[in-house]
N, C-alpha and C. Protein backbone atom coordinates (compact mmCIF):
# COMPACT_ATOMS: atom_id res chain seq x y z
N UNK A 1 -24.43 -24.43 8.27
CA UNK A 1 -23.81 -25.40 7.40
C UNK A 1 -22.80 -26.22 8.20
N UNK A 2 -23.12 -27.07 9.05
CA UNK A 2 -23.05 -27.82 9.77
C UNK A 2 -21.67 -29.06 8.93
N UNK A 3 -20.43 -29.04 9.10
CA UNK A 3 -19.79 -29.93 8.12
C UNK A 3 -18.96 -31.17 8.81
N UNK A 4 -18.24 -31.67 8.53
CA UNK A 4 -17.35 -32.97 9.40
C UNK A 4 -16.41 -31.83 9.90
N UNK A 5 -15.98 -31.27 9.00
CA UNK A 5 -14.67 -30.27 10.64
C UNK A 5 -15.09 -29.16 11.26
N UNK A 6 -16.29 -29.05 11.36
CA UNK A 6 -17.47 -28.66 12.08
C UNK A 6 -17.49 -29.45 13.20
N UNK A 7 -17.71 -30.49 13.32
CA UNK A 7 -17.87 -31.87 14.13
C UNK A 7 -16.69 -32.17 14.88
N UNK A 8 -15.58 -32.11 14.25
CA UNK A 8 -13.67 -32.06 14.55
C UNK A 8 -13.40 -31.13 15.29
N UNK A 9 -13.78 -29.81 15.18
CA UNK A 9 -13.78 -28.48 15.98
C UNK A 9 -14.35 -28.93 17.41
N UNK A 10 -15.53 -29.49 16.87
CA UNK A 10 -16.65 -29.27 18.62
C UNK A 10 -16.30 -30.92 19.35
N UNK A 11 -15.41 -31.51 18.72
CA UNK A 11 -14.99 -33.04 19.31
C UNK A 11 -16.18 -33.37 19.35
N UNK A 12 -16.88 -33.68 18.42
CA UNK A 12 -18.11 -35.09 18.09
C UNK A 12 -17.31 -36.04 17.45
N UNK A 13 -16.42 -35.80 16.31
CA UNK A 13 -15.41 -36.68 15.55
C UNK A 13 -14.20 -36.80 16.03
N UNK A 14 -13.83 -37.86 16.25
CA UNK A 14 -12.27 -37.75 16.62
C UNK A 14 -11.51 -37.29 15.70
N UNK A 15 -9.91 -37.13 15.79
CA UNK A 15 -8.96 -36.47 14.67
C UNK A 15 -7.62 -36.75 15.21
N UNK A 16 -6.67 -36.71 14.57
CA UNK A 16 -5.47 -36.63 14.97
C UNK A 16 -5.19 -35.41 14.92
N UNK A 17 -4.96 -34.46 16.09
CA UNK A 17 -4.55 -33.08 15.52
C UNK A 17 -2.88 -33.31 15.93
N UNK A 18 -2.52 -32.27 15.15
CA UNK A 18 -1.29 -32.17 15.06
C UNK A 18 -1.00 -30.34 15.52
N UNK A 19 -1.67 -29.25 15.47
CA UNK A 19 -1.56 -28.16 16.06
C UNK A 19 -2.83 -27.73 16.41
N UNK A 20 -3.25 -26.49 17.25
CA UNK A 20 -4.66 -25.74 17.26
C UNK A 20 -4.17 -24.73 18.26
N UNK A 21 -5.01 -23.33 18.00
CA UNK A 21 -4.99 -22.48 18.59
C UNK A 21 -6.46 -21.98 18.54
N UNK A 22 -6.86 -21.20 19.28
CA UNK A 22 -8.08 -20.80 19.34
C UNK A 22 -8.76 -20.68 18.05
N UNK A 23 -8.00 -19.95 16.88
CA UNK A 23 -8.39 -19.77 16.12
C UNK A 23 -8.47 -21.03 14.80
N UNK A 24 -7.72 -21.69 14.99
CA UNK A 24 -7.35 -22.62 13.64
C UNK A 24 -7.03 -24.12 14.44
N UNK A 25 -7.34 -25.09 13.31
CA UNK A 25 -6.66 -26.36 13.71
C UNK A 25 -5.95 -26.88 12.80
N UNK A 26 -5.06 -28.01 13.21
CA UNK A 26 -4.29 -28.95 11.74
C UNK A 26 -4.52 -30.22 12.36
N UNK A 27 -4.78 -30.91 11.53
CA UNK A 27 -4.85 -32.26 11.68
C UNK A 27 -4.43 -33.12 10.22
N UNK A 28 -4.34 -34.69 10.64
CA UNK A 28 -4.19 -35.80 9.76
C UNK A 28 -5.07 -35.86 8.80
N UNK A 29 -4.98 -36.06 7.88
CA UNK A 29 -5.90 -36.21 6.62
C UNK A 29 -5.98 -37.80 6.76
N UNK A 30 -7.38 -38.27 6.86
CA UNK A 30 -7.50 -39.39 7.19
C UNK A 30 -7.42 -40.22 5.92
N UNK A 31 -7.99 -39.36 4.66
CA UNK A 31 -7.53 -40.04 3.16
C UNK A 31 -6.33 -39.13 2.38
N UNK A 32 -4.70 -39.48 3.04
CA UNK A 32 -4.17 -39.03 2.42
C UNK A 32 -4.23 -39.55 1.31
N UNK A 33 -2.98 -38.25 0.22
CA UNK A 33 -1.99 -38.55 -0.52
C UNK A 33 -0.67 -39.09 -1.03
N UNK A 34 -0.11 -38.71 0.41
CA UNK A 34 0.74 -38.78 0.83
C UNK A 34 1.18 -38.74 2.33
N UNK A 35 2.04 -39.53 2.63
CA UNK A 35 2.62 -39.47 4.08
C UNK A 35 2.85 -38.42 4.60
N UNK A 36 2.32 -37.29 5.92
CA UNK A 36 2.35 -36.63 5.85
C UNK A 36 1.63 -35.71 6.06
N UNK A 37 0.28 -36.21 5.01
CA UNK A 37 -0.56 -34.47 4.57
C UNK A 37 -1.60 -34.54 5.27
N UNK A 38 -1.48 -33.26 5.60
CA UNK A 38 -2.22 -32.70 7.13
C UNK A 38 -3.33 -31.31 6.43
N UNK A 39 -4.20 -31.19 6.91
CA UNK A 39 -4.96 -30.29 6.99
C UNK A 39 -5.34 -29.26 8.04
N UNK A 40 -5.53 -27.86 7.58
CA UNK A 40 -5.20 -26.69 8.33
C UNK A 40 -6.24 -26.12 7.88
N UNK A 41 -7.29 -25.77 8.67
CA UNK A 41 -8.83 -25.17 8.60
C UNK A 41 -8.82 -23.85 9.67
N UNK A 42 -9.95 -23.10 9.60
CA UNK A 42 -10.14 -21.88 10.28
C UNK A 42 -11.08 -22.75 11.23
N UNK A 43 -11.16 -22.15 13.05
CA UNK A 43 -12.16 -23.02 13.36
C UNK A 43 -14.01 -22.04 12.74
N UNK A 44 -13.79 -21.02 12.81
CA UNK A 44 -14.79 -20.37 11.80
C UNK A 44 -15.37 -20.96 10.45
N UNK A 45 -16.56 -21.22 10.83
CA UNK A 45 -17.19 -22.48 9.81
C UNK A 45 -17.41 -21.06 8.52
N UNK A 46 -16.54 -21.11 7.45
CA UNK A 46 -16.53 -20.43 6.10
C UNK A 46 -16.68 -21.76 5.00
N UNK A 47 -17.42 -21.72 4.10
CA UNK A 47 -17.21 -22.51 3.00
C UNK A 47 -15.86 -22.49 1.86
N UNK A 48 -16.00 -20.89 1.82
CA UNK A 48 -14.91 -20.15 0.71
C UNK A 48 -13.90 -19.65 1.32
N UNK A 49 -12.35 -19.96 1.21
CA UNK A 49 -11.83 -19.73 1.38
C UNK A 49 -11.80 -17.83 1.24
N UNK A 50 -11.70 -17.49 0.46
CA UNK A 50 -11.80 -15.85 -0.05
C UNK A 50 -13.54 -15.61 0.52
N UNK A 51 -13.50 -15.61 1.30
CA UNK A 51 -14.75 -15.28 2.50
C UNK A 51 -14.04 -15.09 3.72
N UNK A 52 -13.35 -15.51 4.15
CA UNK A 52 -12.88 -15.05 4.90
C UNK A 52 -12.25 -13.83 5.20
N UNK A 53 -12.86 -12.94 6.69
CA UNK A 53 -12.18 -12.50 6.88
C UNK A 53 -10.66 -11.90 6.37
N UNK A 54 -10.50 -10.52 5.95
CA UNK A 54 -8.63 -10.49 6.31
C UNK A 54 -7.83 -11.08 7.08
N UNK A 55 -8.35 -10.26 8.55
CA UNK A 55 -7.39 -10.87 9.30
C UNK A 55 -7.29 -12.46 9.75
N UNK A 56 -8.41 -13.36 9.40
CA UNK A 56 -8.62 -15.11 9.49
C UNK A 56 -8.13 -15.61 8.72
N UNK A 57 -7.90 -14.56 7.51
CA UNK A 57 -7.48 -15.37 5.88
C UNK A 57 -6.36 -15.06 6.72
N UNK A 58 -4.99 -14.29 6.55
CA UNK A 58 -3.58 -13.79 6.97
C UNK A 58 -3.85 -14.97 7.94
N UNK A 59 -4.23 -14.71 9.39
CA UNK A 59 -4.09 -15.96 10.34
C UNK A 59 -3.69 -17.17 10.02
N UNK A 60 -4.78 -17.57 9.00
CA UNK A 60 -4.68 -19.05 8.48
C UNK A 60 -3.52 -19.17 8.03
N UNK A 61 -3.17 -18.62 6.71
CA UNK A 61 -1.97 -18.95 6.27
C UNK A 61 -0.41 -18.77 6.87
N UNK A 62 -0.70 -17.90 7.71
CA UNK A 62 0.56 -17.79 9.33
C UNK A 62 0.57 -19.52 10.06
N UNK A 63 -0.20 -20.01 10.83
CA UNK A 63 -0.57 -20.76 10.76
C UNK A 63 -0.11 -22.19 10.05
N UNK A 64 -0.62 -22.03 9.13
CA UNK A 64 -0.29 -23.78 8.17
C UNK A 64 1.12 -23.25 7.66
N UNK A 65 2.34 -21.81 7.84
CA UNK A 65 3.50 -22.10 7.56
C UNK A 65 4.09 -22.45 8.96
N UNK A 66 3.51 -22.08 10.23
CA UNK A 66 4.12 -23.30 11.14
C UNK A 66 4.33 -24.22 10.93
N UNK A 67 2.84 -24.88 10.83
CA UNK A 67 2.65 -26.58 10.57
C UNK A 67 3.35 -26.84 9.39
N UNK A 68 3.57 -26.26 8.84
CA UNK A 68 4.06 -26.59 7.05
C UNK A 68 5.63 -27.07 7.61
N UNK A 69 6.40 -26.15 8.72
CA UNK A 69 7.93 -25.66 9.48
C UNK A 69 8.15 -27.35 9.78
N UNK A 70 7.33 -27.75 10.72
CA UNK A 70 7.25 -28.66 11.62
C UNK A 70 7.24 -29.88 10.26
N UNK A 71 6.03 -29.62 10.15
CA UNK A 71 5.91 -31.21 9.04
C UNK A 71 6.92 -31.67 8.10
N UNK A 72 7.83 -30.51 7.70
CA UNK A 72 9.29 -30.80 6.75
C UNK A 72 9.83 -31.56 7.57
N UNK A 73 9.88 -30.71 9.09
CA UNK A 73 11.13 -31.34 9.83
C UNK A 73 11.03 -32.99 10.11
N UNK A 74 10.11 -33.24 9.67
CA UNK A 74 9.10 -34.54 10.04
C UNK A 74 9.21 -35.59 9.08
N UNK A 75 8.90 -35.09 7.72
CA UNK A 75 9.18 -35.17 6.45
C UNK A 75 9.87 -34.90 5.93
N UNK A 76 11.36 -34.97 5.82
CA UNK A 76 12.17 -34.55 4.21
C UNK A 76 11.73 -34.71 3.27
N UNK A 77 11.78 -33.59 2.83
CA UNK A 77 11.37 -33.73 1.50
C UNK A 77 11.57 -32.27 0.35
N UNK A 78 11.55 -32.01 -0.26
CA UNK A 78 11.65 -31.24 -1.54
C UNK A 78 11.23 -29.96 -0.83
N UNK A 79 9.59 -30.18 -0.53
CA UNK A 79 9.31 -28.80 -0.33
C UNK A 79 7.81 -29.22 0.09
N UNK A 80 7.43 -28.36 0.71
CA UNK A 80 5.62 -28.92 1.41
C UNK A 80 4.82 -28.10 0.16
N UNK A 81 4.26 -29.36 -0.19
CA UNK A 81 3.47 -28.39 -1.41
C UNK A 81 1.75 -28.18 -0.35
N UNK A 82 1.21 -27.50 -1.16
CA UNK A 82 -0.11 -26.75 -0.60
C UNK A 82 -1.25 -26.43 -1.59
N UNK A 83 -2.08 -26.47 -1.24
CA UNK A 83 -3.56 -26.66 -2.15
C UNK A 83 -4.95 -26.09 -1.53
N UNK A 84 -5.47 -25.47 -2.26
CA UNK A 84 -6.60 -25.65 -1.61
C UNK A 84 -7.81 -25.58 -2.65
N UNK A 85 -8.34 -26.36 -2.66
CA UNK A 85 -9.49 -26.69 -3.70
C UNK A 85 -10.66 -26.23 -3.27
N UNK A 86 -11.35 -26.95 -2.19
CA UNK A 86 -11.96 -26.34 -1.75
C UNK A 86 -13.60 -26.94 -2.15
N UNK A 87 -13.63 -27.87 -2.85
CA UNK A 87 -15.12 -28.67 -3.22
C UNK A 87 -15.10 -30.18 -2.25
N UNK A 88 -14.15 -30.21 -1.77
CA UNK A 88 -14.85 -31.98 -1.09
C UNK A 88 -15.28 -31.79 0.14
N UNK A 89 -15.18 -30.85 0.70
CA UNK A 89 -15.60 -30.31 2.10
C UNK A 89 -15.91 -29.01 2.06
N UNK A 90 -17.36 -28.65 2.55
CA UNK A 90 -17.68 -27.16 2.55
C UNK A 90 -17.38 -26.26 3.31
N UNK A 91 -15.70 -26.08 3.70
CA UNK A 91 -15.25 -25.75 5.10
C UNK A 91 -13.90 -25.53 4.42
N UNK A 92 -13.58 -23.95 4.33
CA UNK A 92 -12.50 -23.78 4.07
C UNK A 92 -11.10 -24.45 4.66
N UNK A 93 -10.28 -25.11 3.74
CA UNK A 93 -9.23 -25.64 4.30
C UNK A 93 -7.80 -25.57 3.17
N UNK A 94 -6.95 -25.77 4.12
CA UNK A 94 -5.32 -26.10 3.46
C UNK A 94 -5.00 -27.41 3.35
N UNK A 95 -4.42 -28.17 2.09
CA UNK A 95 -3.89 -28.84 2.28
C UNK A 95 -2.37 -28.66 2.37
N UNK A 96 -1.77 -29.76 3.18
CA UNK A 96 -0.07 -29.12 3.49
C UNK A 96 0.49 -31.03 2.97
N UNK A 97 0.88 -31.17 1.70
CA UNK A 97 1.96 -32.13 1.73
C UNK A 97 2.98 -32.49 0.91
N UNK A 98 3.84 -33.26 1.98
CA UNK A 98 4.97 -33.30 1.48
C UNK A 98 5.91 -33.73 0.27
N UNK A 99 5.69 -32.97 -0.52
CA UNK A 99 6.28 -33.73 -1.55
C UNK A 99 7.90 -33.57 -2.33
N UNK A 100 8.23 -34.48 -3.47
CA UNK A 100 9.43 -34.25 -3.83
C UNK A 100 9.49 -33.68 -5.15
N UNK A 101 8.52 -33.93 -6.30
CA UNK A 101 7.54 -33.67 -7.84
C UNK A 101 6.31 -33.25 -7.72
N UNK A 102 6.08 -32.49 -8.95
CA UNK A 102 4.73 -32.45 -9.24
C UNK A 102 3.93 -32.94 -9.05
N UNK A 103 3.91 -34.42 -9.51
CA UNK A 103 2.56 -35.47 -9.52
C UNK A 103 2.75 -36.12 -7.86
N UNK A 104 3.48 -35.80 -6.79
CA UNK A 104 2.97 -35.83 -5.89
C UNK A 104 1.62 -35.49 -5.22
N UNK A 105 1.20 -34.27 -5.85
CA UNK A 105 0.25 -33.45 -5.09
C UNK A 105 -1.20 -33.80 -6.54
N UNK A 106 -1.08 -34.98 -6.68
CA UNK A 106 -2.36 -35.70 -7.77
C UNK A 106 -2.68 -35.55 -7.10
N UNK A 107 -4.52 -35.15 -6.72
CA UNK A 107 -5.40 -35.25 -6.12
C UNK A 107 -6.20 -36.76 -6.83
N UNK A 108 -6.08 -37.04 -7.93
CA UNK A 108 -6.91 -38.18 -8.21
C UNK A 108 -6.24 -39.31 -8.52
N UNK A 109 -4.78 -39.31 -7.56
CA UNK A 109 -4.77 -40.70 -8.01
C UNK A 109 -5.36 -41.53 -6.59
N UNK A 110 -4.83 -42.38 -6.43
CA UNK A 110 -5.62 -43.12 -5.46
C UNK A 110 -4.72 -42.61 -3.94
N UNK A 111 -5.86 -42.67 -2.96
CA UNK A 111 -5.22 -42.75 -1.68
C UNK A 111 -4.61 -43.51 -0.89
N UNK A 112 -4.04 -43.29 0.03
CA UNK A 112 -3.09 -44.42 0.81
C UNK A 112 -3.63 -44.67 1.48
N UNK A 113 -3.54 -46.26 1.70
CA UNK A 113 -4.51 -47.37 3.22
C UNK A 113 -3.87 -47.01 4.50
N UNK A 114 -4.10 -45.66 5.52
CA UNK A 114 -2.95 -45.64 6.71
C UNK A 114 -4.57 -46.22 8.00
N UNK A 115 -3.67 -46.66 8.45
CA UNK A 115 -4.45 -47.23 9.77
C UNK A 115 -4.25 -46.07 10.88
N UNK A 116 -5.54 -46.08 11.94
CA UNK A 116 -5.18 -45.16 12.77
C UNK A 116 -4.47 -44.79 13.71
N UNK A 117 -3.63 -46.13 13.91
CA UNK A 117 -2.55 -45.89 15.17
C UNK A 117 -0.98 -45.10 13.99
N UNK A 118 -1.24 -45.26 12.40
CA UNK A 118 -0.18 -44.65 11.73
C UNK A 118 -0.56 -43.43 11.67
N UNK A 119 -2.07 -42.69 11.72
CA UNK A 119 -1.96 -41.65 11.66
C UNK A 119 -1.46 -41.01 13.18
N UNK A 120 -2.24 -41.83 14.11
CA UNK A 120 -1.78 -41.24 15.71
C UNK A 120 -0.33 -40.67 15.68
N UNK A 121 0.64 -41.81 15.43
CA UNK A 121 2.33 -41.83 15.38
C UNK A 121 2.67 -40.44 14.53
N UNK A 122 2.00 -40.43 12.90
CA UNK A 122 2.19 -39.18 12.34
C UNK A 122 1.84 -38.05 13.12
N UNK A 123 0.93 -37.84 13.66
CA UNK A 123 0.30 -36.98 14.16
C UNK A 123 1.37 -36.16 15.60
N UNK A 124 1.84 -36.80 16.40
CA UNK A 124 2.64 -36.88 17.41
C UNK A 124 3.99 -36.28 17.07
N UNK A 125 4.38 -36.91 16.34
CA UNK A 125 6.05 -36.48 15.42
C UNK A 125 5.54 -35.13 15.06
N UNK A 126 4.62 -34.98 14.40
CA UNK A 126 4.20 -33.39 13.78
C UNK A 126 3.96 -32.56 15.01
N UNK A 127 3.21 -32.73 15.59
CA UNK A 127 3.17 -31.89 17.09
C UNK A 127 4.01 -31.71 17.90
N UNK A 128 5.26 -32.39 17.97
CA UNK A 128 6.39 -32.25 18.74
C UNK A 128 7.57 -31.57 17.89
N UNK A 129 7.17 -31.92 16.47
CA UNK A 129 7.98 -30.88 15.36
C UNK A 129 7.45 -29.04 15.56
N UNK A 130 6.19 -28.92 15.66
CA UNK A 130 5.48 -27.84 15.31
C UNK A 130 5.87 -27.22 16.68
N UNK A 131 5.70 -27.89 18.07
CA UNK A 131 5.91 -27.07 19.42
C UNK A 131 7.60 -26.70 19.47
N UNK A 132 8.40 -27.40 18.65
CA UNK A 132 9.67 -26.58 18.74
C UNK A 132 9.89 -25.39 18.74
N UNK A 133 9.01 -25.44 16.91
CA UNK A 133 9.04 -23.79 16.60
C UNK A 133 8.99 -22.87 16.63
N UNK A 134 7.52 -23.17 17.58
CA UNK A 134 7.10 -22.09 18.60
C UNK A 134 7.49 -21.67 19.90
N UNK A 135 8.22 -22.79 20.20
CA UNK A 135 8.51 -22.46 21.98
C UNK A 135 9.36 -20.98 21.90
């Protein structure tokens, strides 16, 4: 089951990543919500989140609270909200964004027009937020 962050994993698609470790990546959500919201996948092609592995599930979510660390510092804001739905891509994933309310984290209202040198810039700030944390 061959998917787009399938493709992101093996660099056929480009991405803005913002963290990766052997096991996991985060990157730019190319149709955000919000400024910000980044996605955090297993590189283990799972559809269902609760398929995963224990120890990949625990990983993951270790993981996107780095990126989650970093992206505040990046973002002020309220609090990094998080989601995972799990039907628009057959590839288990996190969403991580930043919001200040509830109806921040609408999934249906409309998305934001970011161009790719705004996601690059986002992307950069988050990765230099996230390698703090860790150093």
């Amino acid at each position: 089951m061959s998917t787009i962050f399938s493709k992101i994993i093996a660099g056929e698609i480009p991405a803005h990543k913002v963290a990766e470790s052997n096991e996991y990546l985060a990157f730019m959500d190319v149709n955000p919500i919000a400024p910000g919201h980044v996605l955090v996948i297993p590189k283990q092609e799972t559809d269902y989140i609760f398929d995963l592995a224990d120890d990949v599930y625990m990983g993951l979510w270790i993981f996107a609270k780095i990126v989650a660390q970093g992206l505040k510092n990046v973002y002020p804001c309220e609090k990094i909200g998080i989601a995972v739905v799990g039907l628009e891509v057959a590839h288990a994933h996190i969403h991580l964004v930043p919001i200040n309310q509830v109806s921040d984290m609408d999934f249906s209202k409309e998305k934001l027009n970011v161009t790719s040198e705004e996601l690059a810039s986002a992307a950069e700030k988050i990765k230099q937020a996230v390698l703090t944390i860790t150093a």
